[in-house]
C-alpha atoms as a PDB file:
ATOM      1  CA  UNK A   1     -14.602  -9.733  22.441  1.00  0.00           C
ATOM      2  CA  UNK A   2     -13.764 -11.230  18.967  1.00  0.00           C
ATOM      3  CA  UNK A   3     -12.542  -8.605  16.214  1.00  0.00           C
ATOM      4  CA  UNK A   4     -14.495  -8.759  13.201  1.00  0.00           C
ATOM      5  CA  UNK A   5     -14.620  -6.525   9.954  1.00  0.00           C
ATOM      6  CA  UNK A   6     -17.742  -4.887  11.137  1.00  0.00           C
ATOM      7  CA  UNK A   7     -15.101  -3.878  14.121  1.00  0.00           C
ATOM      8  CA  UNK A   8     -12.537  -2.357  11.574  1.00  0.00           C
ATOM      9  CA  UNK A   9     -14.988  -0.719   9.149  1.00  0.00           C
ATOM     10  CA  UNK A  10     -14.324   2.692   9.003  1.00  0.00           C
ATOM     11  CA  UNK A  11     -10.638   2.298   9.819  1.00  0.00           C
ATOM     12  CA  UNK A  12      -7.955   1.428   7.534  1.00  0.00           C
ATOM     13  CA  UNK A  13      -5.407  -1.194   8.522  1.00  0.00           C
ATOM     14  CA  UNK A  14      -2.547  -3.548   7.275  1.00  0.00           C
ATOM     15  CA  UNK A  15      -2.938  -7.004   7.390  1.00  0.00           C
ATOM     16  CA  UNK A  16      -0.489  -9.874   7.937  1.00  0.00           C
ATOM     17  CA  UNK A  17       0.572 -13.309   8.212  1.00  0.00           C
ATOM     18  CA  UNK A  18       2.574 -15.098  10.973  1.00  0.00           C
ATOM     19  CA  UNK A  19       3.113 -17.427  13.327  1.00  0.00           C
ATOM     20  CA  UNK A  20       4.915 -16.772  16.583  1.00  0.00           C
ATOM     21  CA  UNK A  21       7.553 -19.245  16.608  1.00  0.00           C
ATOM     22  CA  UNK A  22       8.663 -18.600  12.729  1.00  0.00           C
ATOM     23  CA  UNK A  23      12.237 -18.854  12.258  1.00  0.00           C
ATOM     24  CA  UNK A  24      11.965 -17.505   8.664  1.00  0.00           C
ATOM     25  CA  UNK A  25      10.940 -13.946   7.469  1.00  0.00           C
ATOM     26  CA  UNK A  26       8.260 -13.413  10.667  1.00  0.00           C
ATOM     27  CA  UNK A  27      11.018 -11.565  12.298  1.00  0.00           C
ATOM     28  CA  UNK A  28      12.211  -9.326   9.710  1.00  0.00           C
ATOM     29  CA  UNK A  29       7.823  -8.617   8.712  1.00  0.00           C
ATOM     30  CA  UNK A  30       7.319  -7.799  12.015  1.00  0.00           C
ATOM     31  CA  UNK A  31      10.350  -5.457  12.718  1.00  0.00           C
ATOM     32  CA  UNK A  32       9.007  -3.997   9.834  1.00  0.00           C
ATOM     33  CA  UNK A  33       5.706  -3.136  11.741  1.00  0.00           C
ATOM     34  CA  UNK A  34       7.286  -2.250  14.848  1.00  0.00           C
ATOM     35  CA  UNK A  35       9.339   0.803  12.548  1.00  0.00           C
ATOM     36  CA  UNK A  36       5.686   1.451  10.442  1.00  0.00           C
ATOM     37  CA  UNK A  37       3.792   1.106  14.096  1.00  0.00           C
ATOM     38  CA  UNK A  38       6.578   3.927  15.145  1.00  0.00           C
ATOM     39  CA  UNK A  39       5.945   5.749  12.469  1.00  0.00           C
ATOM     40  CA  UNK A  40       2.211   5.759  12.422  1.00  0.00           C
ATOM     41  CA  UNK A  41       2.410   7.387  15.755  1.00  0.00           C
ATOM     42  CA  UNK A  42       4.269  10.238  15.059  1.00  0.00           C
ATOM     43  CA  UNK A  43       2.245  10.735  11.947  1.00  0.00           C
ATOM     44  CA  UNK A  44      -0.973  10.269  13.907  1.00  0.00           C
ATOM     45  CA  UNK A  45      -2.661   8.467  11.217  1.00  0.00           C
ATOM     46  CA  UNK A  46      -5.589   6.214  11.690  1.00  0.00           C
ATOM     47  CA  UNK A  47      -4.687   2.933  11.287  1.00  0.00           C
ATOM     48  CA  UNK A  48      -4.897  -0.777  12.987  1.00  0.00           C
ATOM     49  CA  UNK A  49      -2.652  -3.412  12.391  1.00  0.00           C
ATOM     50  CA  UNK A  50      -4.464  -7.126  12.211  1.00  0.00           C
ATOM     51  CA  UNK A  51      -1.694 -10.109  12.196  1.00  0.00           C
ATOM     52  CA  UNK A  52      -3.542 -13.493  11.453  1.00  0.00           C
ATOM     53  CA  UNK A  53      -1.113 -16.599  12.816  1.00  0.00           C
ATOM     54  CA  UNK A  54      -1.337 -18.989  10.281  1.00  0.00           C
ATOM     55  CA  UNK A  55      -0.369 -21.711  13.142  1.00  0.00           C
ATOM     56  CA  UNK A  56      -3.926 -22.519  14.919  1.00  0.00           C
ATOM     57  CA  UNK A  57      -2.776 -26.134  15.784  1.00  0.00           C
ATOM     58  CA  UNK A  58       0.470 -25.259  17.869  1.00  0.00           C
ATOM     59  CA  UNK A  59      -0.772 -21.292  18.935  1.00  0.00           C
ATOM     60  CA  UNK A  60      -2.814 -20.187  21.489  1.00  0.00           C
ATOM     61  CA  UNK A  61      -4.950 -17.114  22.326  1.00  0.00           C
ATOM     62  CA  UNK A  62      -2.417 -16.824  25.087  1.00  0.00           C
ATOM     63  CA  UNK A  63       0.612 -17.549  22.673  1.00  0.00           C
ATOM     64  CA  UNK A  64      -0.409 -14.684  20.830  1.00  0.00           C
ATOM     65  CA  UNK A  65      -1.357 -12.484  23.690  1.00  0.00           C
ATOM     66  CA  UNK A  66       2.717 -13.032  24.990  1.00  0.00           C
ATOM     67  CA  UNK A  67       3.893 -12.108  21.884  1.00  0.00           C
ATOM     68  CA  UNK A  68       1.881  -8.978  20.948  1.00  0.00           C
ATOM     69  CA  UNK A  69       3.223  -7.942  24.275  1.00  0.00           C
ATOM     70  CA  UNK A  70       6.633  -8.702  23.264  1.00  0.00           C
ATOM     71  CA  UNK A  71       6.327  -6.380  19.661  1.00  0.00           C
ATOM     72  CA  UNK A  72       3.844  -4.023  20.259  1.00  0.00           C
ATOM     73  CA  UNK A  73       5.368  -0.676  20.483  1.00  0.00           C
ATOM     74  CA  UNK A  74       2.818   1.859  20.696  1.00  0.00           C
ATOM     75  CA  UNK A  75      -0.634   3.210  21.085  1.00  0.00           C
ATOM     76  CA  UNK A  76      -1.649   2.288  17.628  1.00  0.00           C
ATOM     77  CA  UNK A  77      -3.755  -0.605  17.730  1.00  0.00           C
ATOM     78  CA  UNK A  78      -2.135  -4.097  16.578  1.00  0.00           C
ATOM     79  CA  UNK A  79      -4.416  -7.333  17.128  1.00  0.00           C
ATOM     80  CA  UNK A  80      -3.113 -10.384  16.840  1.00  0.00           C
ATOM     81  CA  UNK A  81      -5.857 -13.038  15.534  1.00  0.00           C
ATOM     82  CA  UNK A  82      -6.046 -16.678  15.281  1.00  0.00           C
ATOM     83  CA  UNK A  83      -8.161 -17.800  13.020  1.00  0.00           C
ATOM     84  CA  UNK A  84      -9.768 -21.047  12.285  1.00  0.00           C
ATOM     85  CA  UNK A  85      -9.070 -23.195   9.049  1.00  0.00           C
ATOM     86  CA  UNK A  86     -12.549 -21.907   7.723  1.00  0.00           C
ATOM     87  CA  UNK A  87     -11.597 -18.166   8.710  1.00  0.00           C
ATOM     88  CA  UNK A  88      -8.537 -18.395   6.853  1.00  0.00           C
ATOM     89  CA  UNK A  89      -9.888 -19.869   3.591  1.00  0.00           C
ATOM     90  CA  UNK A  90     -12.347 -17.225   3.917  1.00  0.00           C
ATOM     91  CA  UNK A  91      -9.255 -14.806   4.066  1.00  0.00           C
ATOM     92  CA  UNK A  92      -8.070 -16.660   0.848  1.00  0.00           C
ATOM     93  CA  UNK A  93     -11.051 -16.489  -0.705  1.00  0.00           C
ATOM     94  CA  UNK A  94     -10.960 -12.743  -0.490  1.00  0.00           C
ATOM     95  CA  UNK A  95      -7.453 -12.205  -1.829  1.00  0.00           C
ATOM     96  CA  UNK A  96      -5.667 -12.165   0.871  1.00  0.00           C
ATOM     97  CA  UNK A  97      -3.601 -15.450  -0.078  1.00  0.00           C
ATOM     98  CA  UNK A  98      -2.275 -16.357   3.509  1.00  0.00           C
ATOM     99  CA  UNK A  99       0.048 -19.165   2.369  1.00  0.00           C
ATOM    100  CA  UNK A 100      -0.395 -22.861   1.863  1.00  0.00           C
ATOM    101  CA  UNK A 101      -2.568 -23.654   4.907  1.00  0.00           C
ATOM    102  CA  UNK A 102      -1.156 -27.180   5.404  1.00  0.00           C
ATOM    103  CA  UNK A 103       2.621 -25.611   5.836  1.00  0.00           C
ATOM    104  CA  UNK A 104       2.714 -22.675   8.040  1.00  0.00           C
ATOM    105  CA  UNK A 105       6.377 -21.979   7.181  1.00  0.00           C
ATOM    106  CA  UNK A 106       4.514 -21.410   3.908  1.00  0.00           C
ATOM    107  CA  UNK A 107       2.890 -18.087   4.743  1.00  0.00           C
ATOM    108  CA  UNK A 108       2.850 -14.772   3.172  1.00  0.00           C
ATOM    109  CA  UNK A 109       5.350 -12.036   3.731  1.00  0.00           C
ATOM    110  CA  UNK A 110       3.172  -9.419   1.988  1.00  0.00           C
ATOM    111  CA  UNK A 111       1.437  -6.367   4.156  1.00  0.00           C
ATOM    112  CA  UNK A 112      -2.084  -5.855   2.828  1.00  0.00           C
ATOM    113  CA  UNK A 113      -3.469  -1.982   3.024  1.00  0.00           C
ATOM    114  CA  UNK A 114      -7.221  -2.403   3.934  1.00  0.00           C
ATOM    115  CA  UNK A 115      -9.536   1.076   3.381  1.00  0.00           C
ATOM    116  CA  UNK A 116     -11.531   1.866   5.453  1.00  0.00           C
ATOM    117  CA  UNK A 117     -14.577   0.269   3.638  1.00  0.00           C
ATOM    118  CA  UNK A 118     -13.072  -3.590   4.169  1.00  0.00           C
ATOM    119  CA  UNK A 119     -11.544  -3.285   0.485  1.00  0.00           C
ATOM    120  CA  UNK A 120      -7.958  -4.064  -0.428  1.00  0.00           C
ATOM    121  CA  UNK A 121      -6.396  -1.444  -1.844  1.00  0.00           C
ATOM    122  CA  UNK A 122      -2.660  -2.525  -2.313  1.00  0.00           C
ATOM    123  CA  UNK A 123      -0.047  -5.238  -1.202  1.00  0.00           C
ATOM    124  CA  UNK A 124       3.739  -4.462  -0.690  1.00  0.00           C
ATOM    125  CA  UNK A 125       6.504  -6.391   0.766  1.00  0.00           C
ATOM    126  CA  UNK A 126       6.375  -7.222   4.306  1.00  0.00           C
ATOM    127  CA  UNK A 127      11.070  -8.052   3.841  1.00  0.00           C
ATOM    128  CA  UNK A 128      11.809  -4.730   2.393  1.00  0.00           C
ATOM    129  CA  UNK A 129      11.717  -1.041   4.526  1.00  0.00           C
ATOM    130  CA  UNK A 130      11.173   0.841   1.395  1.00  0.00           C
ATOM    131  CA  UNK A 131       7.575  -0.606   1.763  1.00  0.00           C
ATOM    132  CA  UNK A 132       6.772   1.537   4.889  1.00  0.00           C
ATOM    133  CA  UNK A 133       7.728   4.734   2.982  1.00  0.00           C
ATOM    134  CA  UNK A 134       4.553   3.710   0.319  1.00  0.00           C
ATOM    135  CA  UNK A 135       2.219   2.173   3.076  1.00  0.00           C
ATOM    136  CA  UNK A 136       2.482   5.769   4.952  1.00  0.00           C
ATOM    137  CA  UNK A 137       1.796   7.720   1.438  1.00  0.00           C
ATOM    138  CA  UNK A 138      -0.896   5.554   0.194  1.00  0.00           C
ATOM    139  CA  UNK A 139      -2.598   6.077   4.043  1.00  0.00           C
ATOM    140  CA  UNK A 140      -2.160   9.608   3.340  1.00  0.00           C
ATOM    141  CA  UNK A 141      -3.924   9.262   0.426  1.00  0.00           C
ATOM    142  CA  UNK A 142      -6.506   7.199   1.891  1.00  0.00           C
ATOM    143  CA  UNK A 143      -6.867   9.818   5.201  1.00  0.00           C
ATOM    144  CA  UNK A 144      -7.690  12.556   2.245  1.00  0.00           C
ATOM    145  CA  UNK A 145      -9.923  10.260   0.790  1.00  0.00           C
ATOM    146  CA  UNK A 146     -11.842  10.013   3.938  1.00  0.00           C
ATOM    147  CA  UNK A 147     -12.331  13.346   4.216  1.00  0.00           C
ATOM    148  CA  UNK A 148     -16.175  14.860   3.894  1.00  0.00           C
ATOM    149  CA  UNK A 149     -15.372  17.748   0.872  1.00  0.00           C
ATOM    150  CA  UNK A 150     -15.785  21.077   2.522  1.00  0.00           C
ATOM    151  CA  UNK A 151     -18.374  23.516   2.775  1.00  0.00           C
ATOM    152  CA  UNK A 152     -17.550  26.317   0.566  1.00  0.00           C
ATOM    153  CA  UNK A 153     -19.252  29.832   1.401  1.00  0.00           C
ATOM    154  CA  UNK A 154     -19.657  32.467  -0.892  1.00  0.00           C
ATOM    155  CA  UNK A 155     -17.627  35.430   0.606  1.00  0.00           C
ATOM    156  CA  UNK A 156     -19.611  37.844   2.374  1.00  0.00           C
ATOM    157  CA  UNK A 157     -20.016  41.191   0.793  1.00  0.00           C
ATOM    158  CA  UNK A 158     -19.066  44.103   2.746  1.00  0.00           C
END
């Protein structure tokens, strides 16, 4: 099955940038999800986590199937994509500014907040672990967002 948006509408998630062999910041971005994936859990809070390697001519599906089973911690869900050239100027296209294409070593270190809806809503810094503490209050704010208003009933007169 191949993930699409249509997959991850109605679900908020963090996007990201990578490529499994990355000697640079990939290790420090994704410690950082393996502490936010932690965290998620205990909070309970709907999310996904979609990395997109940025390395399609030296990765694999089966590359990237190793390694998500190397750094995936929990039961919240983290895919781990490899997109085509096109699919990743369509990811450029759309904000999500990946890198320069031609240099994987290039790539962004920023994690991407995605509403539920497909929209962006906010980038922070995928280096830095006060970033998780403002990805879980913006979800938050996004869960309460979510949320159908209440019903209000008039009280019932004795």
């Amino acid at each position: 099955n191949r993930l699409s948006a249509a997959n991850l509408r109605g679900t908020p998630w963090i996007a990201q940038f990578f490529f499994t062999n990355c000697s640079g910041p990939c290790p420090i971005v994704i410690g950082q999800l393996q502490t936010l994936q932690s965290k998620l859990a205990r909070e309970a809070l709907p999310i996904a986590l979609v990395s997109f390697s940025v390395d399609n001519k030296n990765e694999s599906l089966e590359t990237l199937k190793h390694f998500k089973q190397r750094v995936a911690l929990s039961s919240t869900p983290w895919h781990m994509l490899l997109p085509t050239s096109e699919e990743l100027e369509k990811l450029r296209a759309r904000a999500f500014e990946p890198g320069n294409l031609k240099f994987p070593e290039s790539h962004s270190t920023s994690l991407i907040l995605v509403d539920s809806q497909g929209q962006i809503r906010a980038l922070y810094s995928g280096l830095e672990p006060e970033s998780q503490q403002a990805i879980l209050r913006d979800l938050q704010r996004l869960s309460r967002e979510a949320r159908p208003q209440a019903f209000e009933h008039p009280s019932e007169q004795e």
